[in-house]
C-alpha atoms as a PDB file:
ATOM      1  CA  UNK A   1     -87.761   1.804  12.792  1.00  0.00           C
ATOM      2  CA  UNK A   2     -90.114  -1.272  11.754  1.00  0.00           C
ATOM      3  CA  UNK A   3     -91.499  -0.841  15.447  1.00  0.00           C
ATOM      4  CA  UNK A   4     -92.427   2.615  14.767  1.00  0.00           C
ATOM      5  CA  UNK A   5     -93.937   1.355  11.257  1.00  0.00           C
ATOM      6  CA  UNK A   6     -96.010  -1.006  13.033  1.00  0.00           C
ATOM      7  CA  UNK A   7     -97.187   0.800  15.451  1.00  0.00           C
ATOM      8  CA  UNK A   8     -98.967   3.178  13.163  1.00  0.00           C
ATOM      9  CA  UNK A   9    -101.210   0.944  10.979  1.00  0.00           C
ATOM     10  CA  UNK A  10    -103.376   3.725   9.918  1.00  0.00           C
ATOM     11  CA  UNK A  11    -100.724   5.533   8.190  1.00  0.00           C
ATOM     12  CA  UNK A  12     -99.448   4.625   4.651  1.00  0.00           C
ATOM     13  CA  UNK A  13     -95.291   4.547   4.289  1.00  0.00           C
ATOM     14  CA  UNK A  14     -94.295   7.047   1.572  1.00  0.00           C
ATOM     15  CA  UNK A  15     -91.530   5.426  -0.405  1.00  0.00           C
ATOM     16  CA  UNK A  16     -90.155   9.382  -1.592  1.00  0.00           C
ATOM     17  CA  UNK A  17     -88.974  10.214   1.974  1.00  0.00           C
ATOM     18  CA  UNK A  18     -87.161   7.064   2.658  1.00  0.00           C
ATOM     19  CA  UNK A  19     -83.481   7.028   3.502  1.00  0.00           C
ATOM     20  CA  UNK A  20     -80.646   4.479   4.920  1.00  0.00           C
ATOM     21  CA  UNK A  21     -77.053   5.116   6.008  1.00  0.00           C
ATOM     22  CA  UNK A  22     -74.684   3.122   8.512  1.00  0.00           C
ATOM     23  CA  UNK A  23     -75.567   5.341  11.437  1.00  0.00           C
ATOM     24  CA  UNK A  24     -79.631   5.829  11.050  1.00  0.00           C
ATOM     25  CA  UNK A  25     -82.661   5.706   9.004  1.00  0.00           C
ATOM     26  CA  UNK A  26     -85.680   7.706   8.194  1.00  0.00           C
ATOM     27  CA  UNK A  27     -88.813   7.448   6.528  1.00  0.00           C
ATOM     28  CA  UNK A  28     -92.368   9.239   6.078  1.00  0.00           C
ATOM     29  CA  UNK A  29     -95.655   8.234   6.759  1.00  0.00           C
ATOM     30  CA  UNK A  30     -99.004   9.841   5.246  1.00  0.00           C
ATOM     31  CA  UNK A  31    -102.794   9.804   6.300  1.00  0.00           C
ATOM     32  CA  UNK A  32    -105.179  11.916   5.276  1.00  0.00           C
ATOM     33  CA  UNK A  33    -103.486  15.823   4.743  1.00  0.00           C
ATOM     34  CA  UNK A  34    -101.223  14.831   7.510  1.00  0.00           C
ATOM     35  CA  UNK A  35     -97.202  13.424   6.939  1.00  0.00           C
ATOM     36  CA  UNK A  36     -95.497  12.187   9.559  1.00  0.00           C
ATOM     37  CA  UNK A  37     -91.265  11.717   9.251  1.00  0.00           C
ATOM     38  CA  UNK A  38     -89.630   9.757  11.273  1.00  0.00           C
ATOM     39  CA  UNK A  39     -85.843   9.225  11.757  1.00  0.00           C
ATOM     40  CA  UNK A  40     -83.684   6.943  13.985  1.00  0.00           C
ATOM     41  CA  UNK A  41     -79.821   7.300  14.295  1.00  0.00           C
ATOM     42  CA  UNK A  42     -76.945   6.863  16.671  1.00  0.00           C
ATOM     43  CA  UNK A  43     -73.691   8.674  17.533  1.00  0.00           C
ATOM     44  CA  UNK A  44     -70.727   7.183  18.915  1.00  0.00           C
ATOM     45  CA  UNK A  45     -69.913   8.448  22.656  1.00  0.00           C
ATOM     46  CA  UNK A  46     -67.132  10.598  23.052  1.00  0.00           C
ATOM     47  CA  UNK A  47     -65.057   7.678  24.865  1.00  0.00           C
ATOM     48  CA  UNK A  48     -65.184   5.757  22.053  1.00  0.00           C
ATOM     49  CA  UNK A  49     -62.571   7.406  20.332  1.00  0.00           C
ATOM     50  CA  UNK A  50     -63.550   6.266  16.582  1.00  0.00           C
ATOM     51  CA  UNK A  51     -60.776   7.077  14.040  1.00  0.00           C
ATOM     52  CA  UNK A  52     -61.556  10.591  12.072  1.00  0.00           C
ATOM     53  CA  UNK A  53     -60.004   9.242   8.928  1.00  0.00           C
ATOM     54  CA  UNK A  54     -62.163   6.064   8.596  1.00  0.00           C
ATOM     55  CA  UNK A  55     -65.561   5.105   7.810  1.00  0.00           C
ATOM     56  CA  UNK A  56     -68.034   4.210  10.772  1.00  0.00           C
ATOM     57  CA  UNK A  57     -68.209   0.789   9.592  1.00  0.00           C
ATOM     58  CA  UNK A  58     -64.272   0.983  11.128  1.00  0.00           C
ATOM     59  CA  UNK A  59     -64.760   1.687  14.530  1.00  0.00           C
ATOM     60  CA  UNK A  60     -65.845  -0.988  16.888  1.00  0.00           C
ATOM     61  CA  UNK A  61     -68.569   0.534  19.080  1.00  0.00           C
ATOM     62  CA  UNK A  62     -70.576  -1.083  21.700  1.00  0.00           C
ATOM     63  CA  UNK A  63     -74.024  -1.018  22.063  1.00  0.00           C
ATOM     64  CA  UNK A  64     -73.624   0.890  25.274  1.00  0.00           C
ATOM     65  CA  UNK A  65     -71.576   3.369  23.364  1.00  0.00           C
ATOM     66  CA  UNK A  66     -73.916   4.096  20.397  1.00  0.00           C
ATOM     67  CA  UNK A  67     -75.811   7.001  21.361  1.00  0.00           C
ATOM     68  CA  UNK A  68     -79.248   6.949  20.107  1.00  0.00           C
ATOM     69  CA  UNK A  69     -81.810  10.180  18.824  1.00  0.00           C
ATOM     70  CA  UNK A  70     -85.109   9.124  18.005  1.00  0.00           C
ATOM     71  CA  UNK A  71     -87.578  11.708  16.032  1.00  0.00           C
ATOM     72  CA  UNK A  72     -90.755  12.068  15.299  1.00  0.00           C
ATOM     73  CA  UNK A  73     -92.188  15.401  13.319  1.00  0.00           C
ATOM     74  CA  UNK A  74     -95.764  15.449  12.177  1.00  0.00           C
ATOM     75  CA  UNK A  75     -97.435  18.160  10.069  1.00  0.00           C
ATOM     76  CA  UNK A  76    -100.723  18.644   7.457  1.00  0.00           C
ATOM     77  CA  UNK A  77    -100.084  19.090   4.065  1.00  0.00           C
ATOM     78  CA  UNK A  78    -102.471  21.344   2.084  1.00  0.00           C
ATOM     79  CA  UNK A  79    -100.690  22.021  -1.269  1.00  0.00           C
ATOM     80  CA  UNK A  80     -98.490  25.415  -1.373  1.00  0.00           C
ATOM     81  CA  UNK A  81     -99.070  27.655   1.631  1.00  0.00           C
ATOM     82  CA  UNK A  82     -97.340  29.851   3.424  1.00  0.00           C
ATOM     83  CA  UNK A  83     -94.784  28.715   5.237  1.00  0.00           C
ATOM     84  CA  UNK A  84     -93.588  26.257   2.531  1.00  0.00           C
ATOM     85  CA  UNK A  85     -90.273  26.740   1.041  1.00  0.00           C
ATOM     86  CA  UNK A  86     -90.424  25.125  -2.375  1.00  0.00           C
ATOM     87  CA  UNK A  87     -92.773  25.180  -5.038  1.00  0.00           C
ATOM     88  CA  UNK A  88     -92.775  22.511  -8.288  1.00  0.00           C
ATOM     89  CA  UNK A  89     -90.110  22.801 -11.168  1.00  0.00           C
ATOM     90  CA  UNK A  90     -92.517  23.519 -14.275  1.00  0.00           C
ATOM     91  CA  UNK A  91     -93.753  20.870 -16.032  1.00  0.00           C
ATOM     92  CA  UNK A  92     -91.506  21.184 -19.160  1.00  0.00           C
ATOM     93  CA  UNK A  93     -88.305  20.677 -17.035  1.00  0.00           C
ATOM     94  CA  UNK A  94     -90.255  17.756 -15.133  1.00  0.00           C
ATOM     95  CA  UNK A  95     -90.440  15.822 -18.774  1.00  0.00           C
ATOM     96  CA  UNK A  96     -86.928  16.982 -19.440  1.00  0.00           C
ATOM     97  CA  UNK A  97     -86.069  15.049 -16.392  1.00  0.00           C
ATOM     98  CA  UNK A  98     -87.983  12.148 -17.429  1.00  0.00           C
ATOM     99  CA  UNK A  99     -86.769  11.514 -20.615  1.00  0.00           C
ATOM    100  CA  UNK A 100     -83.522  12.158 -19.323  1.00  0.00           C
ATOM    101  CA  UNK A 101     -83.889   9.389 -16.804  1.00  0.00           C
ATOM    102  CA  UNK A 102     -85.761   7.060 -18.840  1.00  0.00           C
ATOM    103  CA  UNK A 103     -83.013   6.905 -21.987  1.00  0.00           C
ATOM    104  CA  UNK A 104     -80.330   6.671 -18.803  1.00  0.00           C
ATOM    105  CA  UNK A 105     -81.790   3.449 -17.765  1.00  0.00           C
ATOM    106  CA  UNK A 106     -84.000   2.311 -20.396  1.00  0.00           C
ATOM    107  CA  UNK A 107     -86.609   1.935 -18.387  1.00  0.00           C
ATOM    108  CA  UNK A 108     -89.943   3.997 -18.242  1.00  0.00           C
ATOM    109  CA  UNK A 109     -90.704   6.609 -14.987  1.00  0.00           C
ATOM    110  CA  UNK A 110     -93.873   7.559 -14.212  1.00  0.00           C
ATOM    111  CA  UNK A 111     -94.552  11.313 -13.546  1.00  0.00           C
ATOM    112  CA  UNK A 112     -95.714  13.090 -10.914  1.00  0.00           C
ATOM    113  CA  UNK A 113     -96.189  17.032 -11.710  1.00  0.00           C
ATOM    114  CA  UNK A 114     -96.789  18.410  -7.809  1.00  0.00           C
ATOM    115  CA  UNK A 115     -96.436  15.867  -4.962  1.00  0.00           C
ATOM    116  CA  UNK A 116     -95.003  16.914  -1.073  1.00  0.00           C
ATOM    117  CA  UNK A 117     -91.073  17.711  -0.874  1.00  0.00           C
ATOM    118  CA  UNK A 118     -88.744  17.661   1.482  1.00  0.00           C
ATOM    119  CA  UNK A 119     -85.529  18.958   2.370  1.00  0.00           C
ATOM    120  CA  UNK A 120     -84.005  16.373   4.055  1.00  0.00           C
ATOM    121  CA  UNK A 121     -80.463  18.302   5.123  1.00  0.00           C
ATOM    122  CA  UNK A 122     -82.351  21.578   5.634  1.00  0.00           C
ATOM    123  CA  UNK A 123     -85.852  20.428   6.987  1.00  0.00           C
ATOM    124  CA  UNK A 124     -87.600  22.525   4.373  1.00  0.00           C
ATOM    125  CA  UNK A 125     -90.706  21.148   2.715  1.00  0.00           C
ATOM    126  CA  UNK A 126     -92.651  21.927  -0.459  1.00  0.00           C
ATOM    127  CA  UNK A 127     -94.106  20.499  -3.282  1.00  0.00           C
ATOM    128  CA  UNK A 128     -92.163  19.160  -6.340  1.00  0.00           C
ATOM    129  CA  UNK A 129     -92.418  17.006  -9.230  1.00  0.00           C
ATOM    130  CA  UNK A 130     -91.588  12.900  -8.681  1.00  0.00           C
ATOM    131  CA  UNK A 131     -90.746  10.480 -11.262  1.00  0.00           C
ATOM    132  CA  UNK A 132     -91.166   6.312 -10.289  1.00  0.00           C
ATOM    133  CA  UNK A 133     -90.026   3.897 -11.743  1.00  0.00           C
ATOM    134  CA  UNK A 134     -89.458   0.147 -10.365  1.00  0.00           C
ATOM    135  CA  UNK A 135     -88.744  -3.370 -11.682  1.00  0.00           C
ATOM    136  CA  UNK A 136     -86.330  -5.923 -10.437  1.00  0.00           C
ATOM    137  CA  UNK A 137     -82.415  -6.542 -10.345  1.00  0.00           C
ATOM    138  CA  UNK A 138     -83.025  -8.344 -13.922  1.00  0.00           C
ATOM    139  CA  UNK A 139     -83.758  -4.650 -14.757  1.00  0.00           C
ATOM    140  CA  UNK A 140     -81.242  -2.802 -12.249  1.00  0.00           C
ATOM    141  CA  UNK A 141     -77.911  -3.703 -11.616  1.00  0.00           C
ATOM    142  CA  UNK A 142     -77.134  -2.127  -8.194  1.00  0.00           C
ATOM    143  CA  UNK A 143     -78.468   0.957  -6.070  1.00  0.00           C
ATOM    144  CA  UNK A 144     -74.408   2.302  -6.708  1.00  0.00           C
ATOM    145  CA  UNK A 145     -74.435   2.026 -10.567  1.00  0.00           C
ATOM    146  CA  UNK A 146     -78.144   3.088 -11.075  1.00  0.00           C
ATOM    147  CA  UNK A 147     -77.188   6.340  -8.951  1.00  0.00           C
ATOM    148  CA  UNK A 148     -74.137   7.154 -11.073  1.00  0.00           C
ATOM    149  CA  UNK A 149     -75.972   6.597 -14.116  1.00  0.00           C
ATOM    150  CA  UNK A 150     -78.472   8.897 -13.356  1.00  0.00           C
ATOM    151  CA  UNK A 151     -76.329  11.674 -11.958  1.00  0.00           C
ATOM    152  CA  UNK A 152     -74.332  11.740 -15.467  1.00  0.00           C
ATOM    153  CA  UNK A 153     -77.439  11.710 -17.111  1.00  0.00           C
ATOM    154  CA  UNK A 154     -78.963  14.950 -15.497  1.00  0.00           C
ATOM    155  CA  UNK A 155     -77.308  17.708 -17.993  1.00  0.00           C
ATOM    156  CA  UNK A 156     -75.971  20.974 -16.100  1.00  0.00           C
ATOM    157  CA  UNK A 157     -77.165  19.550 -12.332  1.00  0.00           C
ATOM    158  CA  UNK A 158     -74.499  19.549  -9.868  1.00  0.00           C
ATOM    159  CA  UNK A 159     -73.947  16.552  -7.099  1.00  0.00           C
ATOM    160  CA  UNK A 160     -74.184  17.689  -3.848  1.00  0.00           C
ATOM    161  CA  UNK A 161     -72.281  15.491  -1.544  1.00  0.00           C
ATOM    162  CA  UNK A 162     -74.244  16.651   1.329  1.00  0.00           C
ATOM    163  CA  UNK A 163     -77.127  14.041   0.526  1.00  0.00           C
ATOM    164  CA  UNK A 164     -75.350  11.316  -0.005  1.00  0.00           C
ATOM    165  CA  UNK A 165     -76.680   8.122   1.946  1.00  0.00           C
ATOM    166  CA  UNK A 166     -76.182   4.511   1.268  1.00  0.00           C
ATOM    167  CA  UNK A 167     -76.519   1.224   2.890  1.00  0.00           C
ATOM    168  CA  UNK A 168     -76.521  -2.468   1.885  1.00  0.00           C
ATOM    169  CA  UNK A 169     -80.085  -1.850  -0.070  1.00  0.00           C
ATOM    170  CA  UNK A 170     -80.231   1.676  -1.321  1.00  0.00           C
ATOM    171  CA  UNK A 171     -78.449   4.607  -2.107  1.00  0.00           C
ATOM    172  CA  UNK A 172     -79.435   8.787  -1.956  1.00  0.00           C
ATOM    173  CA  UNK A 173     -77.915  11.790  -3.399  1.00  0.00           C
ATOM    174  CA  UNK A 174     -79.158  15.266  -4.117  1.00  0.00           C
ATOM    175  CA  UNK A 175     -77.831  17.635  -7.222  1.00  0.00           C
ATOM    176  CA  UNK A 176     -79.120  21.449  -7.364  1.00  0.00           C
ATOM    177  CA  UNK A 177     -79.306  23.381 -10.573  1.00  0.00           C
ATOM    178  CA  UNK A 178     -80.016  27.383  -9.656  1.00  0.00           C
ATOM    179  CA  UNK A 179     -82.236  27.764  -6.738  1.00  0.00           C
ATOM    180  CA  UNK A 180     -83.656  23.876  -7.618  1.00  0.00           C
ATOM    181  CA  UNK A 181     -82.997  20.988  -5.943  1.00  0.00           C
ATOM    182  CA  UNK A 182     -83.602  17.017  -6.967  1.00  0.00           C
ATOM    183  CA  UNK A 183     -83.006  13.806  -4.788  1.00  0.00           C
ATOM    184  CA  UNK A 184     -82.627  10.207  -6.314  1.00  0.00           C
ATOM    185  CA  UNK A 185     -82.773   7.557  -4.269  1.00  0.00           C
ATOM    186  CA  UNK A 186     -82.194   3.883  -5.314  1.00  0.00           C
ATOM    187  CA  UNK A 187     -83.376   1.066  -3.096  1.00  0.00           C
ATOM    188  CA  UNK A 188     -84.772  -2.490  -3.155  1.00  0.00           C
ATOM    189  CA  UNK A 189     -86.425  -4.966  -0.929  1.00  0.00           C
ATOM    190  CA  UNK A 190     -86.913  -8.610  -1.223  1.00  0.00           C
ATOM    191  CA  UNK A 191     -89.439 -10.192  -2.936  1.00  0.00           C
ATOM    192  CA  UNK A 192     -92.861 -10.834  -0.613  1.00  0.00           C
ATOM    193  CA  UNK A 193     -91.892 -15.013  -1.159  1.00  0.00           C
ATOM    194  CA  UNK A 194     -89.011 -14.589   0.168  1.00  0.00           C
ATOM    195  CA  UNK A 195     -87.986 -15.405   3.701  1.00  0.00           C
ATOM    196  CA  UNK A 196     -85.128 -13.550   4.651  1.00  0.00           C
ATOM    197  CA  UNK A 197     -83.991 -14.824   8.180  1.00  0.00           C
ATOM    198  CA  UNK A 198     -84.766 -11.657  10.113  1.00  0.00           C
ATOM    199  CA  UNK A 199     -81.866 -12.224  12.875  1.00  0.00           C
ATOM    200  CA  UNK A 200     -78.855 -11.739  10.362  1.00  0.00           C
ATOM    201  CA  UNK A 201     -78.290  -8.752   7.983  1.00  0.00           C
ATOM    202  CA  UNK A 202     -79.667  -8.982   4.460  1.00  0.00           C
ATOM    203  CA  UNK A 203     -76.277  -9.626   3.087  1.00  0.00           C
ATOM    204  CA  UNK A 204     -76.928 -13.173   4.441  1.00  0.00           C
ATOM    205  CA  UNK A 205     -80.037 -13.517   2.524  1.00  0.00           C
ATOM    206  CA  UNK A 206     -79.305 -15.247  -1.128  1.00  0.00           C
ATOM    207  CA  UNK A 207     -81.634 -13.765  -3.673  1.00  0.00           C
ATOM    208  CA  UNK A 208     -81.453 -14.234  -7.287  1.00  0.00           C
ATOM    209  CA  UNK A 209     -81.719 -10.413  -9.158  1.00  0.00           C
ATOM    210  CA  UNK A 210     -85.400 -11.130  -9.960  1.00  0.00           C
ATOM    211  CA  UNK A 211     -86.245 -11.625  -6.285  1.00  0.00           C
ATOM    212  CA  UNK A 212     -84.999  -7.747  -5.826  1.00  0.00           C
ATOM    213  CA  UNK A 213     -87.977  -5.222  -6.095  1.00  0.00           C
ATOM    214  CA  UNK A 214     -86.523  -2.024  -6.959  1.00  0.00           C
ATOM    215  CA  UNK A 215     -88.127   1.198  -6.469  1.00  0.00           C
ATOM    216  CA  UNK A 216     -86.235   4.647  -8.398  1.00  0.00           C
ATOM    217  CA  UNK A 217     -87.483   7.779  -7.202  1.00  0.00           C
ATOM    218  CA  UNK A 218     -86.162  11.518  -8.414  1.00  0.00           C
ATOM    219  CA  UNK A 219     -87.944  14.538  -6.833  1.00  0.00           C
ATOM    220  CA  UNK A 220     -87.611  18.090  -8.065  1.00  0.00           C
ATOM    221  CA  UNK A 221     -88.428  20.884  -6.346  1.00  0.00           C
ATOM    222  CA  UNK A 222     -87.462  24.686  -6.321  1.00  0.00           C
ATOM    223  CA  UNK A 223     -87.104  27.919  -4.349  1.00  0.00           C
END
């Protein structure tokens, strides 16, 4: 995925459409009224007989094994038109969902009232509402617990396992409410200072919580 980044220096990485799990990642790029997503994931092979009732992490697959689909899907973005299948939640539940958030985490989001949205089980894309908020790990404890708290916080929304994504650095779940749907995602990078050996997993990297840059995101969007 960072060779893909890379390799399109003219476009601007959009933090919203950013996702990690063991088995692929995706993100989205932006220039001009264009967005570009891109996604990277494998599949174990049929012969390599992974257990059903274990995680990924479980099953020993070689590289040969790990089946790779590489996407790229590229689009201009104009507002509402046509073809797109969500609109904005109003702006009242947008602040309800900010001051939800913000007492949650005591920490203050930034708001967004009509931003691009996607779908990123169904494909479908939009615009919505986006709240930001970021800090460090001296102000968030871990992608896991910052998720929870927010999903307990968001009165009558319902967690749809569907979304749900998580690696060593972030986490992503979606919760619907009527025909609405929101995404959180929790994730963090080091600190620019830092040099994190890039041959060994970031596990291996030591940081203290203030060299963790944490980005919060919740979207909001409706049918």
């Amino acid at each position: 995925m960072a060779s893909l980044v890379s390799a399109f220096g003219d476009w601007t990485v959009q933090p919203g459409y950013q996702a990690d799990g063991p088995t692929g990642t995706a993100t989205g790029m932006a220039r001009d009224i264009a967005l570009m997503l891109m996604s990277v994931g494998w599949k174990p092979a049929p012969e390599a007989n992974c257990p059903a009732d274990q995680p990924i992490s479980a099953c020993n697959v070689a590289p040969e094994h790990q089946m790779y689909t590489v996407q790229l899907q590229i689009a201009q973005r104009y507002g509402m038109v046509a073809d797109d299948q969500y609109g904005p939640v109003s702006q009242g539940i947008c602040e309800m969902l900010q001051e939800f958030a913000s007492q949650a985490l005591a920490v203050p989001f930034t708001m967004e009232p009509n931003v691009p949205f996607l779908d990123p089980i169904s494909g479908e894309t939009g615009q919505g509402c986006r709240l930001t908020a970021t800090g460090t790990g001296a102000d968030f404890s871990d992608p896991g617990t910052v998720t929870r708290t927010l999903v307990n916080a968001m009165l009558g929304w319902e967690e749809q396992t569907r979304y749900q994504a998580n690696s060593p650095t972030g986490e992503l779940t979606g919760m619907t409410r009527d025909m609405a749907l929101m995404l959180i995602s929790v994730e963090w990078v080091p600190a620019p200072e830092v040099q994190c050996p890039q041959d060994q997993p970031i596990s291996a990297c030591e940081l203290t919580p203030e060299q963790k840059r944490y980005t919060v995101l919740i979207q909001a969007a409706q049918k």
